[in-house]
C-alpha atoms as a PDB file:
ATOM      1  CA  UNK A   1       0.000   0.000   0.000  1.00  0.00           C
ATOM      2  CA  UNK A   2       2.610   2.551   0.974  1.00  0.00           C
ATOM      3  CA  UNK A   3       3.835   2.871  -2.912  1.00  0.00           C
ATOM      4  CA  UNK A   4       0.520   2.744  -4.599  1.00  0.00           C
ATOM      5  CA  UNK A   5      -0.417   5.751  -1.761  1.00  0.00           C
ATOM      6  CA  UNK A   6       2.703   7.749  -2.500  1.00  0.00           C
ATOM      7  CA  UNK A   7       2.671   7.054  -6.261  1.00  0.00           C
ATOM      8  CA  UNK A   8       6.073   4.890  -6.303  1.00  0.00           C
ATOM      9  CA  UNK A   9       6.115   2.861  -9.489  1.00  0.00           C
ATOM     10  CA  UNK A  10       6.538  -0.873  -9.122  1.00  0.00           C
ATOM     11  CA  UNK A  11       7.228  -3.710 -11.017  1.00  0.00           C
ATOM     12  CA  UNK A  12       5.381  -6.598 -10.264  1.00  0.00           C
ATOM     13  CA  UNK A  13       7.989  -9.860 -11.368  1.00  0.00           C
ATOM     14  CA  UNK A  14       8.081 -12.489  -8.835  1.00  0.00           C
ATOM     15  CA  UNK A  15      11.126 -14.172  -7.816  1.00  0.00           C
ATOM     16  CA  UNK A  16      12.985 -17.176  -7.228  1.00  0.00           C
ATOM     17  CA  UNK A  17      15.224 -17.874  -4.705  1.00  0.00           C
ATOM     18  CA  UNK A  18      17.385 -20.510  -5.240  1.00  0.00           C
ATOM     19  CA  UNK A  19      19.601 -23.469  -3.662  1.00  0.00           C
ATOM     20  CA  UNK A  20      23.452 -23.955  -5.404  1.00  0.00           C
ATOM     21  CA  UNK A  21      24.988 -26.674  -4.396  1.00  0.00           C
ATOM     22  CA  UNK A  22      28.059 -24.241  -3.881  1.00  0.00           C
ATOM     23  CA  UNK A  23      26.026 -22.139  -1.066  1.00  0.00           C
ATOM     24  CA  UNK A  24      27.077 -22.482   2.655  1.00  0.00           C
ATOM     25  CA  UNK A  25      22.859 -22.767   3.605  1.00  0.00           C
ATOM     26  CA  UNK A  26      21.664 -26.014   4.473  1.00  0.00           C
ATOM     27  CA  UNK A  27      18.964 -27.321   2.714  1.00  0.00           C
ATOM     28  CA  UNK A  28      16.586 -26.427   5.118  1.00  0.00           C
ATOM     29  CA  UNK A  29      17.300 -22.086   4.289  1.00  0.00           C
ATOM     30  CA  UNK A  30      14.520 -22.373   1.900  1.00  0.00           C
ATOM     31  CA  UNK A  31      12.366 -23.504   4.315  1.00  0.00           C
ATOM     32  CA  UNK A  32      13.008 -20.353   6.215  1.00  0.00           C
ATOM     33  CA  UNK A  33      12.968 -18.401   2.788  1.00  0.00           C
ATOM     34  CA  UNK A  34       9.336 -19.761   2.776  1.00  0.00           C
ATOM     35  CA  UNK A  35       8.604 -19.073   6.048  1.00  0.00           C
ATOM     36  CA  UNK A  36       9.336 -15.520   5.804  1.00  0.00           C
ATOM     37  CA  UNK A  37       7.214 -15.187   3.154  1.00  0.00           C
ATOM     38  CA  UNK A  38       4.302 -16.614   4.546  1.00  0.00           C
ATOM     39  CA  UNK A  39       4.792 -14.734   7.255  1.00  0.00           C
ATOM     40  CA  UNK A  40       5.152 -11.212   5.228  1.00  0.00           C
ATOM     41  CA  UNK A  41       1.674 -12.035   3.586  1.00  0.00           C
ATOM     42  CA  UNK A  42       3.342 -13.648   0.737  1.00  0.00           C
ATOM     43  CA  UNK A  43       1.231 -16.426   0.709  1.00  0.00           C
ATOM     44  CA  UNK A  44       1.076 -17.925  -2.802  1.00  0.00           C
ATOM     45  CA  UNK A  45       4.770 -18.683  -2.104  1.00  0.00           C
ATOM     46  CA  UNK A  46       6.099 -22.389  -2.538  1.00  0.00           C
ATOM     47  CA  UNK A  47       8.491 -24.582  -2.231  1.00  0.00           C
ATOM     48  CA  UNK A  48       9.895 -25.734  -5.849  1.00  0.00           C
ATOM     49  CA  UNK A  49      12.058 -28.742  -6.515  1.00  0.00           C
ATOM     50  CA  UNK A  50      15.005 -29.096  -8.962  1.00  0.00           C
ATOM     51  CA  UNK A  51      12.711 -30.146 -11.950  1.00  0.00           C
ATOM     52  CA  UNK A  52       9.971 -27.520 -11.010  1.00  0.00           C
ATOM     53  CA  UNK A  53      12.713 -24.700 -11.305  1.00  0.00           C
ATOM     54  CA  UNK A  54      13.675 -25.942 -14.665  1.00  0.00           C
ATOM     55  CA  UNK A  55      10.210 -26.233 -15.920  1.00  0.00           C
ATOM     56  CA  UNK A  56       9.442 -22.291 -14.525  1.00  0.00           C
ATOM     57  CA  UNK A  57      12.911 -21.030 -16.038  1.00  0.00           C
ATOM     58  CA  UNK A  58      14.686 -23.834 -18.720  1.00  0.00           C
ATOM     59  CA  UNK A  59      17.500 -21.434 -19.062  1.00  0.00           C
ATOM     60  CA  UNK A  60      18.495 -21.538 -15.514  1.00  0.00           C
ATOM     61  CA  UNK A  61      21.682 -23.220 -14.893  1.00  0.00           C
ATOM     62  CA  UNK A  62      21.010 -27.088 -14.120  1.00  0.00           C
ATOM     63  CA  UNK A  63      22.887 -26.635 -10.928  1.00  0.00           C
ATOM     64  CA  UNK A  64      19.954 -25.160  -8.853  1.00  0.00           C
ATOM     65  CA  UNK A  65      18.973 -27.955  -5.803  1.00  0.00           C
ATOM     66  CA  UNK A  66      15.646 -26.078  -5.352  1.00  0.00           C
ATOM     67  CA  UNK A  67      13.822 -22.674  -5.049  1.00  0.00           C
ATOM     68  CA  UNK A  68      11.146 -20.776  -3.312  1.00  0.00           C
ATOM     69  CA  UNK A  69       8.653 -19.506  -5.149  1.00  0.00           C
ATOM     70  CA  UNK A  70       7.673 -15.949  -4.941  1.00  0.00           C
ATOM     71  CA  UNK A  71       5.120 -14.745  -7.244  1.00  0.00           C
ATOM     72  CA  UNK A  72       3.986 -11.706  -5.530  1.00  0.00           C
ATOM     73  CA  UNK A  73       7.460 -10.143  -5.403  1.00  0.00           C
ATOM     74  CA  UNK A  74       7.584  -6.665  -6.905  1.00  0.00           C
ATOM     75  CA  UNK A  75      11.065  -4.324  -7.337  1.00  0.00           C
ATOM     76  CA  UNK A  76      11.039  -0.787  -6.915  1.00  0.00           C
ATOM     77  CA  UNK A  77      13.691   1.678  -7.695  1.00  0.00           C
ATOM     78  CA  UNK A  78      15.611   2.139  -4.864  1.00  0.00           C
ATOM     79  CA  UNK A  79      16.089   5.982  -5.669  1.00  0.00           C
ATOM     80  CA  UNK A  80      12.672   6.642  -6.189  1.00  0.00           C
ATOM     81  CA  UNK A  81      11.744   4.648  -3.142  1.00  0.00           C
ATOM     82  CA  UNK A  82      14.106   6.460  -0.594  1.00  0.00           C
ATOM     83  CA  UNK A  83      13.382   9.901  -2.119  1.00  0.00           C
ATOM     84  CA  UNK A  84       9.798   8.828  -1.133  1.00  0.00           C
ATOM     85  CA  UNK A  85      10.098   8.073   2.090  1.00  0.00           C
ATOM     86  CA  UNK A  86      12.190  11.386   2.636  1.00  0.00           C
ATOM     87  CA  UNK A  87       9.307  13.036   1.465  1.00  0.00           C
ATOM     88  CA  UNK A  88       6.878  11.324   3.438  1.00  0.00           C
ATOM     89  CA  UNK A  89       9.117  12.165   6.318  1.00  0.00           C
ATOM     90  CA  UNK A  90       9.130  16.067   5.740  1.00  0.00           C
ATOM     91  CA  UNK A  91       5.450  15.730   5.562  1.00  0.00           C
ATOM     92  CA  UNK A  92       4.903  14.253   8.798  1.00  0.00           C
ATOM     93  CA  UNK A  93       7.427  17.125  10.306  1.00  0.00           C
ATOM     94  CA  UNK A  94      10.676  15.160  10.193  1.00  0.00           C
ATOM     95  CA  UNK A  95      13.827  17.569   9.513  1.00  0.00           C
ATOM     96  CA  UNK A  96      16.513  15.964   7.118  1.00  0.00           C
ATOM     97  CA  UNK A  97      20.124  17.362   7.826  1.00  0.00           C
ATOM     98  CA  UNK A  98      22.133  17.285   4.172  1.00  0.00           C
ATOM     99  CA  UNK A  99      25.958  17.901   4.170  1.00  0.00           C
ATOM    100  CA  UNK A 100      26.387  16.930   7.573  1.00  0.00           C
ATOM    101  CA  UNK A 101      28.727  15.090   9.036  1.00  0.00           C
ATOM    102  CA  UNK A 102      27.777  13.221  12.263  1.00  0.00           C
ATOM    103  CA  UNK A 103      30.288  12.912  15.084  1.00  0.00           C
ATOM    104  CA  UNK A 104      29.279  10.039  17.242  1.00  0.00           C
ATOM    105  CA  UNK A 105      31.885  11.371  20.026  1.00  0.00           C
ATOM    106  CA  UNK A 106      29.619  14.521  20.191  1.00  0.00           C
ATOM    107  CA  UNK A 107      26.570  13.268  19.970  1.00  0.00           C
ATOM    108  CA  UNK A 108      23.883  13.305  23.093  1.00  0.00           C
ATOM    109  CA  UNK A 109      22.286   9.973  23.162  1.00  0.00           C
ATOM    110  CA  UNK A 110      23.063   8.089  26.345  1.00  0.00           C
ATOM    111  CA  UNK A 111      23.670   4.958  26.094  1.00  0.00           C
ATOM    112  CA  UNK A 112      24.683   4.223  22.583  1.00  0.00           C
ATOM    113  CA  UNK A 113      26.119   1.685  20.596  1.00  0.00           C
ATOM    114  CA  UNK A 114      28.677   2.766  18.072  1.00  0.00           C
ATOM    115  CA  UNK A 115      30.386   0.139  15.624  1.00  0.00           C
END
């Protein structure tokens, strides 16, 4: 909702994420791909095996172990999309410093974790 309010173009294109067998995750890291997902309202998402990938996308590298799903994914442009949400924040009586440089050894929060 926030880009379709704010008139940020998007690109509906869905996504897959896929296993290699050269990646350090486990098997089970799409399971928790599809998890968060689900859990982000992404529920058409699923679970794709080896030959399911291939029959999606035949011009993926045969390599893939496995993919999630994601046919609601959408890109934005990440300039357009920041630049937005500036905006949005001077509208809602944020200030936004530019060419300023922030010295953490002045600054006045208590308790603060730098690095």
């Amino acid at each position: 909702p926030y880009c379709k309010d704010l008139n940020v173009p998007t690109r509906p294109c869905g996504s897959l994420v896929c296993l290699w067998p050269w990646d350090d995750a486990k098997e089970n890291h799409l399971d928790h791909v599809l998890d968060e997902s689900h859990e982000a309202g992404d529920t058409h998402a699923s679970r794709l095996s080896s030959n399911q990938v291939r029959h999606l996308e035949p011009n993926l590298a045969l390599h893939c172990r496995g993919a999630v799903h994601i046919p609601g994914e959408i890109v934005v442009d990440p300039w357009l999309y920041s630049i937005s949400l500036a905006a949005h924040a001077r509208e809602n009586g944020a200030r936004i410093f530019t060419n300023f440089a922030f010295d953490p050894d002045a600054s006045y929060l208590p308790n603060r974790v730098i690095g």
